[in-house]
C-alpha atoms as a PDB file:
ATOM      1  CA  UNK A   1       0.000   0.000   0.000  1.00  0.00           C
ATOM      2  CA  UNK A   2       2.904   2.302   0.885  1.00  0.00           C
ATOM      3  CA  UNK A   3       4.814   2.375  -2.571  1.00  0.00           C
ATOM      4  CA  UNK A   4       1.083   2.633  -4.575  1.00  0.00           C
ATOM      5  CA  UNK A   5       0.165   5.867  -2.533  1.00  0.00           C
ATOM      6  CA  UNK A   6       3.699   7.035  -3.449  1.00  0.00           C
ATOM      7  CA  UNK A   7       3.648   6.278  -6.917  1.00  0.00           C
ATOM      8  CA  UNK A   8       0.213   7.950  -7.594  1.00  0.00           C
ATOM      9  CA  UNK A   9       1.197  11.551  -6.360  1.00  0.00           C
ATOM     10  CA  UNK A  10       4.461  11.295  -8.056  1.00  0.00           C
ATOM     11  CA  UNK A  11       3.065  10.461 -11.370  1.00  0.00           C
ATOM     12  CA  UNK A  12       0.386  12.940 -11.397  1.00  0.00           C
ATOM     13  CA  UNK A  13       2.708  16.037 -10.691  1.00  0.00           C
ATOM     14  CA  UNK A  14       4.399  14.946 -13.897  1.00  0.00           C
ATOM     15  CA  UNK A  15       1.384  13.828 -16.177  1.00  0.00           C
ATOM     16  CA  UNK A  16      -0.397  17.550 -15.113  1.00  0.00           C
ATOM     17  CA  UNK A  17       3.049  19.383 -16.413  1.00  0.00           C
ATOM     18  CA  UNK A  18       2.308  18.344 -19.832  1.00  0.00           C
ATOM     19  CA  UNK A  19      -1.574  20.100 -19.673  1.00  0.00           C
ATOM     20  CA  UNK A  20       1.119  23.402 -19.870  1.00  0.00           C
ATOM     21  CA  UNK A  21       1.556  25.620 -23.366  1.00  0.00           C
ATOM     22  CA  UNK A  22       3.810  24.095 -25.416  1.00  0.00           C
ATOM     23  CA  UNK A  23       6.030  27.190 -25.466  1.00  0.00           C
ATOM     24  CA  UNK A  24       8.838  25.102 -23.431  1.00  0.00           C
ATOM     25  CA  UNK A  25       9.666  24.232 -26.831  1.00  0.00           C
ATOM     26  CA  UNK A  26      10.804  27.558 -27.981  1.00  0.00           C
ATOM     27  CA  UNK A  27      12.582  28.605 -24.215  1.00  0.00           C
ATOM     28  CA  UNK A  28      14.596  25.137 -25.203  1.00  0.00           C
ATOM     29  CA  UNK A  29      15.490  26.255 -28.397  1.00  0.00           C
ATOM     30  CA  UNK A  30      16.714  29.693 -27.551  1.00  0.00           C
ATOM     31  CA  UNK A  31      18.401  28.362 -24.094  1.00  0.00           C
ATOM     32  CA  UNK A  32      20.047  25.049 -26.036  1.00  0.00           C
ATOM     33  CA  UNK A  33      20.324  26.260 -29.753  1.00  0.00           C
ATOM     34  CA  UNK A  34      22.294  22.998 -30.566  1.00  0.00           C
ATOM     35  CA  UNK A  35      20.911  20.466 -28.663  1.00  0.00           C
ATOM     36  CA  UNK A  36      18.965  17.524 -30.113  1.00  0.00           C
ATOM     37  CA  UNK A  37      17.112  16.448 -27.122  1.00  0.00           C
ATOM     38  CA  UNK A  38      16.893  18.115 -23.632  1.00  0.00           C
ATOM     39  CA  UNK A  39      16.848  15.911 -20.874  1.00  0.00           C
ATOM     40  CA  UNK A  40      13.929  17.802 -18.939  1.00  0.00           C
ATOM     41  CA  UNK A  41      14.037  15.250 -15.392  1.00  0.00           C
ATOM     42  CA  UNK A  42      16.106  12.681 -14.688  1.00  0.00           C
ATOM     43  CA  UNK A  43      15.068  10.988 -11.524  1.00  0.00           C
ATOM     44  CA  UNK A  44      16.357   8.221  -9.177  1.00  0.00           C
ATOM     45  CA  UNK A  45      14.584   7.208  -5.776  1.00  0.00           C
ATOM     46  CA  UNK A  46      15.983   4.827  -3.862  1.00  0.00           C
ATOM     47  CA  UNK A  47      13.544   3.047  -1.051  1.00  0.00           C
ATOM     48  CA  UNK A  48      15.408   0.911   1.457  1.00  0.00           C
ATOM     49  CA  UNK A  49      13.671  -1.138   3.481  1.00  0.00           C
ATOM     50  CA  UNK A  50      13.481  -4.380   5.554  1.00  0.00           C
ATOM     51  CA  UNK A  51      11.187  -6.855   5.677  1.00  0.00           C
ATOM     52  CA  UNK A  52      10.297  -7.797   9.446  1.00  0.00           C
ATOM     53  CA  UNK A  53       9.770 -11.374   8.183  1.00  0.00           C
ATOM     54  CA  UNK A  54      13.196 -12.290   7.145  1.00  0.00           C
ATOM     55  CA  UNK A  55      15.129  -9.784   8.572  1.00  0.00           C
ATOM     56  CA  UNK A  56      16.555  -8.745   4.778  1.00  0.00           C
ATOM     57  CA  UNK A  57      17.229  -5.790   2.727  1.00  0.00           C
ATOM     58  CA  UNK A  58      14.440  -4.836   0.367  1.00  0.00           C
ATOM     59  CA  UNK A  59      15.703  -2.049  -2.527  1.00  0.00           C
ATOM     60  CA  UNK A  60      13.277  -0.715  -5.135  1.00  0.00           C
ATOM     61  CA  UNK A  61      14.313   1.629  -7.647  1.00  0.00           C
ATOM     62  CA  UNK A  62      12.368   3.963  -8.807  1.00  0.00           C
ATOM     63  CA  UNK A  63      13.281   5.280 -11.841  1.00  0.00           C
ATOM     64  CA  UNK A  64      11.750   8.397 -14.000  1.00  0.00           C
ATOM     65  CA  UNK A  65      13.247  10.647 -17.144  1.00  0.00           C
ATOM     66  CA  UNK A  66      11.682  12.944 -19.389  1.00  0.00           C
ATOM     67  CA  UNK A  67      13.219  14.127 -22.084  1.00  0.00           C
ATOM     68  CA  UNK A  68      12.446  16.813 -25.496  1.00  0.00           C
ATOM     69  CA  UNK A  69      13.309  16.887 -28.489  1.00  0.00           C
ATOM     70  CA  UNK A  70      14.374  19.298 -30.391  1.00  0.00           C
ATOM     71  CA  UNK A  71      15.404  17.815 -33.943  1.00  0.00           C
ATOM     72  CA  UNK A  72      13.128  16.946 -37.282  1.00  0.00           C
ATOM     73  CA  UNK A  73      15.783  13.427 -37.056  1.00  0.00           C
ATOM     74  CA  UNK A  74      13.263  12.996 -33.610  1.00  0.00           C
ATOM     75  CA  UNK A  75      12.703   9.227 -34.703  1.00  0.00           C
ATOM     76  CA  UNK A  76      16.111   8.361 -34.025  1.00  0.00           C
ATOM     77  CA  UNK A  77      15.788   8.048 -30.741  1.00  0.00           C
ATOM     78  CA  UNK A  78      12.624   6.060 -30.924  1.00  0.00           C
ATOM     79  CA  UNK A  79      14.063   2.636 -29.937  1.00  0.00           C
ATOM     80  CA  UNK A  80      14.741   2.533 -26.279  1.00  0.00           C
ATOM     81  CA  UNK A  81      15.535   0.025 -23.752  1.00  0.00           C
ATOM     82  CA  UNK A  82      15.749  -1.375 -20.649  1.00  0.00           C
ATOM     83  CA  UNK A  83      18.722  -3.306 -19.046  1.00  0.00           C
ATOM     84  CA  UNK A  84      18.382  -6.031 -16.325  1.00  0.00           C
ATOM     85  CA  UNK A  85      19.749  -9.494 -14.799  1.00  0.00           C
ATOM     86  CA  UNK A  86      18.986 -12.225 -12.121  1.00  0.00           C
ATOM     87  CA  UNK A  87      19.346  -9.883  -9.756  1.00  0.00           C
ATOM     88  CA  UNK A  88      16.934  -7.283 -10.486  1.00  0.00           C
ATOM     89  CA  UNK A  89      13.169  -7.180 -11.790  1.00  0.00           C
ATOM     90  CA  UNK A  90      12.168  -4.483 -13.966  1.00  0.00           C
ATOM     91  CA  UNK A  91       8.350  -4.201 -12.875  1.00  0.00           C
ATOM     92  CA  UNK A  92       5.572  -1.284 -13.221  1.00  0.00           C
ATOM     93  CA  UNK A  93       6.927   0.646 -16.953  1.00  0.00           C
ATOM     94  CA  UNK A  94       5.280   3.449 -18.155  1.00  0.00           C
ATOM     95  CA  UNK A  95       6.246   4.898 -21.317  1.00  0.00           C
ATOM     96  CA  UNK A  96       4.299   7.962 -23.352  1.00  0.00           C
ATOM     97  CA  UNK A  97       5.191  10.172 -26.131  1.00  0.00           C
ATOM     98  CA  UNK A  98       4.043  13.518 -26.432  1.00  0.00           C
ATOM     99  CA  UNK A  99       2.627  15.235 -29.211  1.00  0.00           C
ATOM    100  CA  UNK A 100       2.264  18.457 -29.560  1.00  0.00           C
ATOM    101  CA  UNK A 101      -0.505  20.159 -30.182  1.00  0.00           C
ATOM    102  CA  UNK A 102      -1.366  23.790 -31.219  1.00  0.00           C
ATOM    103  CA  UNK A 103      -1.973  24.687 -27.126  1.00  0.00           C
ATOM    104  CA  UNK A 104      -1.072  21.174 -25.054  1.00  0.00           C
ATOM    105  CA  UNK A 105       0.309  17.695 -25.368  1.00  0.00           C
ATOM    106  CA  UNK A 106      -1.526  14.899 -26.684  1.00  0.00           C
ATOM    107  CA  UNK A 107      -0.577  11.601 -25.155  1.00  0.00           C
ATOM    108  CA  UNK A 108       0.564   8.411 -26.539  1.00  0.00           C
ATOM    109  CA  UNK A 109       1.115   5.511 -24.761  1.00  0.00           C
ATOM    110  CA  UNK A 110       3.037   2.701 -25.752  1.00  0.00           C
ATOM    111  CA  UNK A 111       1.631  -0.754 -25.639  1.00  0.00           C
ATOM    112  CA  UNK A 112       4.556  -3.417 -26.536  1.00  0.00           C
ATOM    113  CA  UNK A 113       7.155  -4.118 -24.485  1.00  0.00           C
ATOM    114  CA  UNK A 114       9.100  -6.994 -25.918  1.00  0.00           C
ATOM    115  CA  UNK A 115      12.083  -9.416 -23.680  1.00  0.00           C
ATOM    116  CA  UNK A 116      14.618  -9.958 -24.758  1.00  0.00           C
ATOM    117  CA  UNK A 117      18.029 -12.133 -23.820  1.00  0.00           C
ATOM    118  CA  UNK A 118      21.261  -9.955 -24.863  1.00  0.00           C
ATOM    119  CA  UNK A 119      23.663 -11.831 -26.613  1.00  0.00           C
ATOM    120  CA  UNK A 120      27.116 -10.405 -25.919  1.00  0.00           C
ATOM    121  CA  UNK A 121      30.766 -11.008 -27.570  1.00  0.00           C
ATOM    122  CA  UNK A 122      31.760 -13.095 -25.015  1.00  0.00           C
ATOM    123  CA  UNK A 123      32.985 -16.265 -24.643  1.00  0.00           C
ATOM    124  CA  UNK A 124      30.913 -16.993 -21.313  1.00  0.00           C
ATOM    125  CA  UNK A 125      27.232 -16.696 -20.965  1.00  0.00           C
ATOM    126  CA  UNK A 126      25.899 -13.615 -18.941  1.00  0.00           C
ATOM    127  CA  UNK A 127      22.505 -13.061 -17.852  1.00  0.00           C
ATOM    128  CA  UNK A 128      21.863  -9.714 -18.994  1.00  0.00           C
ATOM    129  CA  UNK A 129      18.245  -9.443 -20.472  1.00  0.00           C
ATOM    130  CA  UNK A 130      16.473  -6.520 -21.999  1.00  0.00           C
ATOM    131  CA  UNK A 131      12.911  -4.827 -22.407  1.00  0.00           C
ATOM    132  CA  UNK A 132      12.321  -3.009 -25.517  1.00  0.00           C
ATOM    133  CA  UNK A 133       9.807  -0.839 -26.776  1.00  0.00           C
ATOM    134  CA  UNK A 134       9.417   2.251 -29.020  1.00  0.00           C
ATOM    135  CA  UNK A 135       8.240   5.931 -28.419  1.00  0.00           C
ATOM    136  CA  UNK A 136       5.333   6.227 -31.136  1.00  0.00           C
ATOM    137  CA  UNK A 137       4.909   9.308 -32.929  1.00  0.00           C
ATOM    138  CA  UNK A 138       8.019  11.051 -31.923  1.00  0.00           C
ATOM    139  CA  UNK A 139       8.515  14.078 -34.023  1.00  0.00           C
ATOM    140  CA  UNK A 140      10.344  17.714 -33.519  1.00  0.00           C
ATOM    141  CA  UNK A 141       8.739  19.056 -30.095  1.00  0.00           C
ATOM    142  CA  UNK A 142       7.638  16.247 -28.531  1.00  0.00           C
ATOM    143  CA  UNK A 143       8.643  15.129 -25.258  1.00  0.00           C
ATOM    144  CA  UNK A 144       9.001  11.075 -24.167  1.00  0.00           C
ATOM    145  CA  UNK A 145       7.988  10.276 -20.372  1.00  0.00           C
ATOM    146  CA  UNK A 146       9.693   6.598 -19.156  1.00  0.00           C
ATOM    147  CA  UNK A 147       8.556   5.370 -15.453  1.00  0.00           C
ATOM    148  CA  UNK A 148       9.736   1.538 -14.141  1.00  0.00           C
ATOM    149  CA  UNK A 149      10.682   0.171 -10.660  1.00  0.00           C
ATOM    150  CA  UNK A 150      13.743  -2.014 -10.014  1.00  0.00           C
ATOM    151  CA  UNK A 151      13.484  -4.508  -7.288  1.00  0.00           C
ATOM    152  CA  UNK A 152      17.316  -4.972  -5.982  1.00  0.00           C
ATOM    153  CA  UNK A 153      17.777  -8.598  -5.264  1.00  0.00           C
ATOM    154  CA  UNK A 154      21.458  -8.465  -4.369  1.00  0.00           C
ATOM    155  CA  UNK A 155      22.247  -5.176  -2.359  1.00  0.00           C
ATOM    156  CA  UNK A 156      25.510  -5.401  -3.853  1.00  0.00           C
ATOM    157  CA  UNK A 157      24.086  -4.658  -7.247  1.00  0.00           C
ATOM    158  CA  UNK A 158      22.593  -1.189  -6.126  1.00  0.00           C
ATOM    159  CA  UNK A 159      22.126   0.901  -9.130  1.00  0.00           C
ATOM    160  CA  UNK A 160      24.925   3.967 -10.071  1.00  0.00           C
ATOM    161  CA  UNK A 161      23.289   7.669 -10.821  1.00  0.00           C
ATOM    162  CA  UNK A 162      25.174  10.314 -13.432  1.00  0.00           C
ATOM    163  CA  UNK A 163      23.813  13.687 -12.277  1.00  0.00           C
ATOM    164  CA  UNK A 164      25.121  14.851 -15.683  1.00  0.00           C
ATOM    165  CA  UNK A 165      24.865  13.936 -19.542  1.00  0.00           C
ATOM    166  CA  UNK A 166      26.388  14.547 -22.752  1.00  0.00           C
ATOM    167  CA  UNK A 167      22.959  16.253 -23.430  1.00  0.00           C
ATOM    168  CA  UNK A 168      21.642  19.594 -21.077  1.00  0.00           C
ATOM    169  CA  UNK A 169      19.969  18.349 -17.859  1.00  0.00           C
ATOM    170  CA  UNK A 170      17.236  21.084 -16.471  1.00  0.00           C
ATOM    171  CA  UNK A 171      16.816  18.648 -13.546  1.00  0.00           C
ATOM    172  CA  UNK A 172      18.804  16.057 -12.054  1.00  0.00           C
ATOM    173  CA  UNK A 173      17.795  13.942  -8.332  1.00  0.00           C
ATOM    174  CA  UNK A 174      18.814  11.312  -6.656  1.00  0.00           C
ATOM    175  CA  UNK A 175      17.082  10.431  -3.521  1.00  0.00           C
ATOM    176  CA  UNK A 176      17.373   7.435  -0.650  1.00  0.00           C
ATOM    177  CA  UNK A 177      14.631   6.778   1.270  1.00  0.00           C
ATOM    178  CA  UNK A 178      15.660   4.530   4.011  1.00  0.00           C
ATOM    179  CA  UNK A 179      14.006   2.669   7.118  1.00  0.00           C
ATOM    180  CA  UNK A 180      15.184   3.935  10.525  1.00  0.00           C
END
């Protein structure tokens, strides 16, 4: 009950910025006149907990970007993915593109999500699977939105945060919330 009532605030506050004029597009152009795509958030929280059964560590990542783009070549960056192993689940995704409009967004969700195995160059087998999907519709202006959890099997494993990016980042967080 705990992580639904904090998911449900936190995706709201985003979903309601997009109801906004679609002027950001123009600020982004003038502030970033070479950029391609603008990361807009790029958010990280971290929720430690442990379960009073077992007595172990329970780590959920929660993971949210949104980014704009600024380039007719906006298809490009269509294809997207998500990285995992045995030692995380990638649960809860949430991706929509979008559109705009002549005075607001419209939304697009997308619908497939397709698993994969990743087959690397080496000699030895790794477990490293992946979830892709594509951003419909992307075009010059439009903005992508990508939400998933990350349940932390191994605490060892905890995931790494770059507050920066070879792209402009308006905002950047990375919070842990941890039991007492």
């Amino acid at each position: 009950m705990k992580k639904s009532a904090l998911l449900i605030p936190f995706i709201f506050g985003f979903v309601f910025t997009f109801a906004q004029s679609v002027d950001i597009i123009e600020k982004m152009r003038q502030k970033y006149p070479d950029a391609r795509v603008v990361q807009l958030e790029d958010k990280t929280t971290v929720e430690i907990s442990i379960n009073q059964a077992t007595g172990k560590l329970e780590i959920i990542n929660k993971v949210y970007e949104k980014q704009l783009y600024l380039t007719d070549r906006a298809s490009l960056y269509s294809d997207r993915s998500i990285s995992y192993n045995s030692f995380i689940d990638v649960d809860n995704i949430k991706a929509v593109t979008y559109v705009p409009g002549e005075k607001k967004y419209t939304p697009i969700k997308v619908k497939e999500f397709k698993e994969k195995e990743e087959l690397g160059g080496s000699t030895f087998k790794d477990d490293v699977r992946n979830i892709t999907f594509r951003y419909p519709s992307l075009q010059n202006g439009a903005m992508s939105e990508l939400y998933y959890e990350e349940t932390v099997k191994e605490p060892r494993f905890l995931t790494s945060f770059y507050f920066g990016s070879f792209r402009p980042v308006i905002n950047s967080e990375f919070t842990i919330i941890a039991d007492k």
